[in-house]
C-alpha atoms as a PDB file:
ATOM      1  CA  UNK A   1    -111.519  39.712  78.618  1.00  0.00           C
ATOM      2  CA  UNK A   2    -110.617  39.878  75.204  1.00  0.00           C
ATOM      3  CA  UNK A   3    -107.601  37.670  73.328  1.00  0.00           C
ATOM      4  CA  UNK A   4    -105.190  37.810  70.454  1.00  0.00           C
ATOM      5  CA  UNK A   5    -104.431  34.439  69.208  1.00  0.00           C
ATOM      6  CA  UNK A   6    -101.544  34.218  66.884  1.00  0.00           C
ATOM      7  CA  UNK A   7    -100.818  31.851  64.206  1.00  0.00           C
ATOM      8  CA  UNK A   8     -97.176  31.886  64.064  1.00  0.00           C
ATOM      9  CA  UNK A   9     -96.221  31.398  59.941  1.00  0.00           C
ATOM     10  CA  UNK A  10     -94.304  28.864  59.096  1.00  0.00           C
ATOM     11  CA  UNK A  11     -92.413  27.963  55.277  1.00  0.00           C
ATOM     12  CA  UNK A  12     -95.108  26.646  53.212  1.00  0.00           C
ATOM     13  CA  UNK A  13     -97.376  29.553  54.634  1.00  0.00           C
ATOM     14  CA  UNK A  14     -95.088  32.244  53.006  1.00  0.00           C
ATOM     15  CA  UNK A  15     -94.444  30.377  49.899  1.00  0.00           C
ATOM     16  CA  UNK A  16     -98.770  30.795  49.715  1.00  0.00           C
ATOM     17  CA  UNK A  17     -99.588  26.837  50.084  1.00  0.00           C
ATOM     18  CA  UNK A  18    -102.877  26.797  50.761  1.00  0.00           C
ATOM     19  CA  UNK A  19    -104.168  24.646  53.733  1.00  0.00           C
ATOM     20  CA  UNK A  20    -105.671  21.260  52.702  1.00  0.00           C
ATOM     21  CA  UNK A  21    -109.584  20.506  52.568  1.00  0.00           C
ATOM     22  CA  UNK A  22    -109.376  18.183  55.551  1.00  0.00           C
ATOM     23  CA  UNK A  23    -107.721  21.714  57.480  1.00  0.00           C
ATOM     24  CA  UNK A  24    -110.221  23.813  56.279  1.00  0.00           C
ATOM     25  CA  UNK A  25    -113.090  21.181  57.038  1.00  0.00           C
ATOM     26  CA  UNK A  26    -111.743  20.844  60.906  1.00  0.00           C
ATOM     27  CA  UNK A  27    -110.620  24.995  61.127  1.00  0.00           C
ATOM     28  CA  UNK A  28    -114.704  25.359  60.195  1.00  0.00           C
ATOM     29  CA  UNK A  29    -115.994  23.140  62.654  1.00  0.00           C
ATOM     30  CA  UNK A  30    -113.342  24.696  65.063  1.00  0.00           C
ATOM     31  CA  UNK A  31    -114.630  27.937  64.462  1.00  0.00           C
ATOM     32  CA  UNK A  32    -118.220  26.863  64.341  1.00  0.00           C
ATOM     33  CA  UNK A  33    -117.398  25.693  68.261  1.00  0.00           C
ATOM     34  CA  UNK A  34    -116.201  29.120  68.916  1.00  0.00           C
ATOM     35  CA  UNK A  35    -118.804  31.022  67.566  1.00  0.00           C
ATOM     36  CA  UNK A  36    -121.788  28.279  69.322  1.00  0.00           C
ATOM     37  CA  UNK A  37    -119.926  29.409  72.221  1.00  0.00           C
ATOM     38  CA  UNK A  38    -119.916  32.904  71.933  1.00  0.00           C
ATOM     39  CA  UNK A  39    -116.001  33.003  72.149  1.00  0.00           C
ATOM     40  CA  UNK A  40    -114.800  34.111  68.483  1.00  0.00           C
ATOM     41  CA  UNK A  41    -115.167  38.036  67.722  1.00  0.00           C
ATOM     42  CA  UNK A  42    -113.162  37.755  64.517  1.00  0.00           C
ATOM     43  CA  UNK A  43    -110.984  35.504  62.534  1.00  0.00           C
ATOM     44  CA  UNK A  44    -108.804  35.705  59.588  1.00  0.00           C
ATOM     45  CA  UNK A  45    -106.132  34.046  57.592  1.00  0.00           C
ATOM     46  CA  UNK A  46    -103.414  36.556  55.745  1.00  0.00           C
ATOM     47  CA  UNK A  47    -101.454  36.342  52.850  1.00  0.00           C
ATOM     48  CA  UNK A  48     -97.730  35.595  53.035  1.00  0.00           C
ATOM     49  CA  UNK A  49     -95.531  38.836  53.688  1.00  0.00           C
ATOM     50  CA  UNK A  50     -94.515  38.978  49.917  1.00  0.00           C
ATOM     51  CA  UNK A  51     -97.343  40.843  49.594  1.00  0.00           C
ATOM     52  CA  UNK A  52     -97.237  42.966  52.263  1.00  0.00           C
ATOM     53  CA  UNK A  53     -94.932  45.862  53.837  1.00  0.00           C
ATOM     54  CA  UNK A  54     -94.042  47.395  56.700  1.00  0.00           C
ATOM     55  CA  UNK A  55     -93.292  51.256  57.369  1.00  0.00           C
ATOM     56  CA  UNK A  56     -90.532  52.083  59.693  1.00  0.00           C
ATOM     57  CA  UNK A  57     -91.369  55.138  61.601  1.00  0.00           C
ATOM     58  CA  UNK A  58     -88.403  57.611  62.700  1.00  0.00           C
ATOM     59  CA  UNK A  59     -89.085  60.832  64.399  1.00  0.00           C
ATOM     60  CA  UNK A  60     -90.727  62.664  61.103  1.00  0.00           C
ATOM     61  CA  UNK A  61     -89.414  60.194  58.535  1.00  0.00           C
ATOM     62  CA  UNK A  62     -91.637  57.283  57.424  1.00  0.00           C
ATOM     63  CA  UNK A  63     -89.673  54.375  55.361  1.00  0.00           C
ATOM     64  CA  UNK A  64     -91.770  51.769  53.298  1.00  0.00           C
ATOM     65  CA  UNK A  65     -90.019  48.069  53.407  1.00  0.00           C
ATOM     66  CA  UNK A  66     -91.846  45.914  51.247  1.00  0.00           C
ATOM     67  CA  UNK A  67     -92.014  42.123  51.888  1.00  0.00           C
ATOM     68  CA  UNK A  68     -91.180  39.478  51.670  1.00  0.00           C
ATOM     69  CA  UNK A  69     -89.452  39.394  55.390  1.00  0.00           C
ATOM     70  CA  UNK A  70     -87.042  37.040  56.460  1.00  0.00           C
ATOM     71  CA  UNK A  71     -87.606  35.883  59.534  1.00  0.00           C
ATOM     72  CA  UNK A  72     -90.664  33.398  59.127  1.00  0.00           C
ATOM     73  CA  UNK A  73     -90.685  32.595  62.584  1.00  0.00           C
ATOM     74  CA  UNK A  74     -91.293  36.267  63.434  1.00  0.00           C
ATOM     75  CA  UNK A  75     -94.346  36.541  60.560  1.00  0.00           C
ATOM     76  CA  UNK A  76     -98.173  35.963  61.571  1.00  0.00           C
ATOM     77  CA  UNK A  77    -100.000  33.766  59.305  1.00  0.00           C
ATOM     78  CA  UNK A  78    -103.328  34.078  61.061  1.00  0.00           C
ATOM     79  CA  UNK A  79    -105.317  35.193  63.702  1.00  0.00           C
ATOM     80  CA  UNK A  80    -108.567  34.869  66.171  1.00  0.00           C
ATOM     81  CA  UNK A  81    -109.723  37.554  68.173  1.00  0.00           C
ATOM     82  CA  UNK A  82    -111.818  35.693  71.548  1.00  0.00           C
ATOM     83  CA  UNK A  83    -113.873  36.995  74.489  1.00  0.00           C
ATOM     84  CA  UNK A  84    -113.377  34.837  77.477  1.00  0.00           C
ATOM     85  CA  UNK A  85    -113.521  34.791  80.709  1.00  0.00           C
ATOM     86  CA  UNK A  86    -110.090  34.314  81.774  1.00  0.00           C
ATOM     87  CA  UNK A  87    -106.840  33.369  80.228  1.00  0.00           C
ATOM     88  CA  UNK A  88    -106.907  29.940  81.073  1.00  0.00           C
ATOM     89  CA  UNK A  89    -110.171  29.231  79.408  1.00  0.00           C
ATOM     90  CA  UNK A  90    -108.454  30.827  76.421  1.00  0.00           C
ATOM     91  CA  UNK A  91    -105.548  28.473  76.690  1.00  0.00           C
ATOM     92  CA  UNK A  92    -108.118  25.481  77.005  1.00  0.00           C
ATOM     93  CA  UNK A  93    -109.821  26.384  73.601  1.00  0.00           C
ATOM     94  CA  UNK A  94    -106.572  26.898  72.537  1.00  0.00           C
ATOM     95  CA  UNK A  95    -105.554  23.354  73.350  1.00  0.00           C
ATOM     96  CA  UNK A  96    -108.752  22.149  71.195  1.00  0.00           C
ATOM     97  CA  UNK A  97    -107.269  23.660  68.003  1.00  0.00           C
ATOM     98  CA  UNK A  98    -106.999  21.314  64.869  1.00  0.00           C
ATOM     99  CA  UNK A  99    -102.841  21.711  64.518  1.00  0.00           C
ATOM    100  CA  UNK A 100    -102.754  24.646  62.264  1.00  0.00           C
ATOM    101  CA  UNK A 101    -100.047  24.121  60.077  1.00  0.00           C
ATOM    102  CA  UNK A 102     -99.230  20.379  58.545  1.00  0.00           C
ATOM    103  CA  UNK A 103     -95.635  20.195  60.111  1.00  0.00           C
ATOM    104  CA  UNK A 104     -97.069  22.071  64.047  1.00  0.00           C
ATOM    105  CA  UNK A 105     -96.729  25.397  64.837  1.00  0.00           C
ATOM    106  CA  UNK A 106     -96.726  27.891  67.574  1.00  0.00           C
ATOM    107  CA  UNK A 107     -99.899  29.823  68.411  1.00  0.00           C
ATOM    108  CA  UNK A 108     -98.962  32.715  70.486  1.00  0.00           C
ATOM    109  CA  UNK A 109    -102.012  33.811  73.042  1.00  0.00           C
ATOM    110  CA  UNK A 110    -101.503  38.018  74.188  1.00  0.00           C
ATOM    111  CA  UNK A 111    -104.273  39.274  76.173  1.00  0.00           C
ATOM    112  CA  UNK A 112    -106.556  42.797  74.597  1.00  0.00           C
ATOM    113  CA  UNK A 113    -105.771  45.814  76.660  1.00  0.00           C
ATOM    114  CA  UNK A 114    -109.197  46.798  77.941  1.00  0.00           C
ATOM    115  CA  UNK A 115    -109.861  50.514  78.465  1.00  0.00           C
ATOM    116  CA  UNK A 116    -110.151  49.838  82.381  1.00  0.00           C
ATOM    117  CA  UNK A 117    -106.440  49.208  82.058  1.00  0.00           C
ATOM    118  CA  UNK A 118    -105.080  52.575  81.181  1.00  0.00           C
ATOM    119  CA  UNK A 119    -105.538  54.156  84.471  1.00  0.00           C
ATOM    120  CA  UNK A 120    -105.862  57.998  85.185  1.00  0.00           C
ATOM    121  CA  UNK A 121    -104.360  58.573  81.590  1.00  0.00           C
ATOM    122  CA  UNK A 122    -107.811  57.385  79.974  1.00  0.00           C
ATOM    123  CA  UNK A 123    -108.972  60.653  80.554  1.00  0.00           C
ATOM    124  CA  UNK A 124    -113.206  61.136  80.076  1.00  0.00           C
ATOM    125  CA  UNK A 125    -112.955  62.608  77.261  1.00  0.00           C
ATOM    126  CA  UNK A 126    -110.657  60.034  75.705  1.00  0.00           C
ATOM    127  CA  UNK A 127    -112.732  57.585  76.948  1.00  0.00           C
ATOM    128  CA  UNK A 128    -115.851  59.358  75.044  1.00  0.00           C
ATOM    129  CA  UNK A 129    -113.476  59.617  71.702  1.00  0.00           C
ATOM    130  CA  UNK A 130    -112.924  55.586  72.169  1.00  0.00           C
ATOM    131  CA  UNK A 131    -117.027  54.930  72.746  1.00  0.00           C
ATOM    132  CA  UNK A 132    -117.533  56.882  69.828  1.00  0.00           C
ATOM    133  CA  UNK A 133    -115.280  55.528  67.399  1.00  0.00           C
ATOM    134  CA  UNK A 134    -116.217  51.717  68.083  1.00  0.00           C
ATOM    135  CA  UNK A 135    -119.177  52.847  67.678  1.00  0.00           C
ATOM    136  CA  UNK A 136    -118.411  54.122  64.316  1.00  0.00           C
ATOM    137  CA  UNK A 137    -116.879  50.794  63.646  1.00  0.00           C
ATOM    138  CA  UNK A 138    -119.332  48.569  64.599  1.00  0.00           C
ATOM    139  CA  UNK A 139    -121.817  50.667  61.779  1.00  0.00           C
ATOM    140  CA  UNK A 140    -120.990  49.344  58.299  1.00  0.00           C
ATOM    141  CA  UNK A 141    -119.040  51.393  56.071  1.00  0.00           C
ATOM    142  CA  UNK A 142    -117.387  52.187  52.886  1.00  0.00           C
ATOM    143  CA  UNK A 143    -113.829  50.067  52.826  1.00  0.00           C
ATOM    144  CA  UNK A 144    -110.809  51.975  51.167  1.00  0.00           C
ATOM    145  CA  UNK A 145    -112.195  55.585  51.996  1.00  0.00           C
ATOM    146  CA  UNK A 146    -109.110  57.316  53.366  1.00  0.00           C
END
């Protein structure tokens, strides 16, 4: 099973203070663990929401909000993406996590919906669109082509 772990963002993180070398040092041996292990599928670190936006959808209507937002405790600052086995061996690599942010944080853990999960409504042929197109993911490509 696949998991979401969320670095919650915190003030310095949206003012863009960048993490000291002693984080960065531990976060890479962290993530060296992970990837020994065969748990980390993906991680990344994102730029405070000043530089980001959101768009509101409404029926028809799409609204661009650009950032920053307000609520920091609401903002993501980071993120893994792990294959485990269950969610309490997520929870105790979770627990092994240098403390991400210098004052502590929140890491939020949300579990991947896996294709199994969708029932009847996962229809063969959906299922066939979703093979094909992490397929077509997993090939590299041209970023920015939309």
């Amino acid at each position: 099973m696949r998991f979401m772990v969320i670095i919650k963002a915190d003030a310095d993180s949206e003012a863009g203070v960048m993490p000291s070398e002693q984080l960065l040092t531990e976060m890479g041996r962290y993530n060296e663990e992970l990837v020994k292990a065969g748990v980390m599928l993906a991680g990344e670190g994102l730029h405070p929401s000043a530089k980001g936006a959101r768009v509101r959808f409404n029926g028809s209507a799409r609204t661009v909000i650009d950032g920053p937002f307000a609520e920091t405790r609401e903002l993501i600052a980071g993120f893994w993406l792990w294959q485990v086995r269950s969610k309490e061996e997520a929870i105790e690599w979770l627990k092994r996590c240098p403390t991400p942010m210098a004052d502590g944080c929140e890491v939020e853990l949300r579990q991947v919906f896996e294709a199994a999960d969708f029932g009847a409504e996962l229809t063969p042929e959906l299922q066939a669109q979703e093979d094909r197109l992490r397929e077509q993911m997993a090939r590299p490509s041209q970023a920015g082509t939309a």
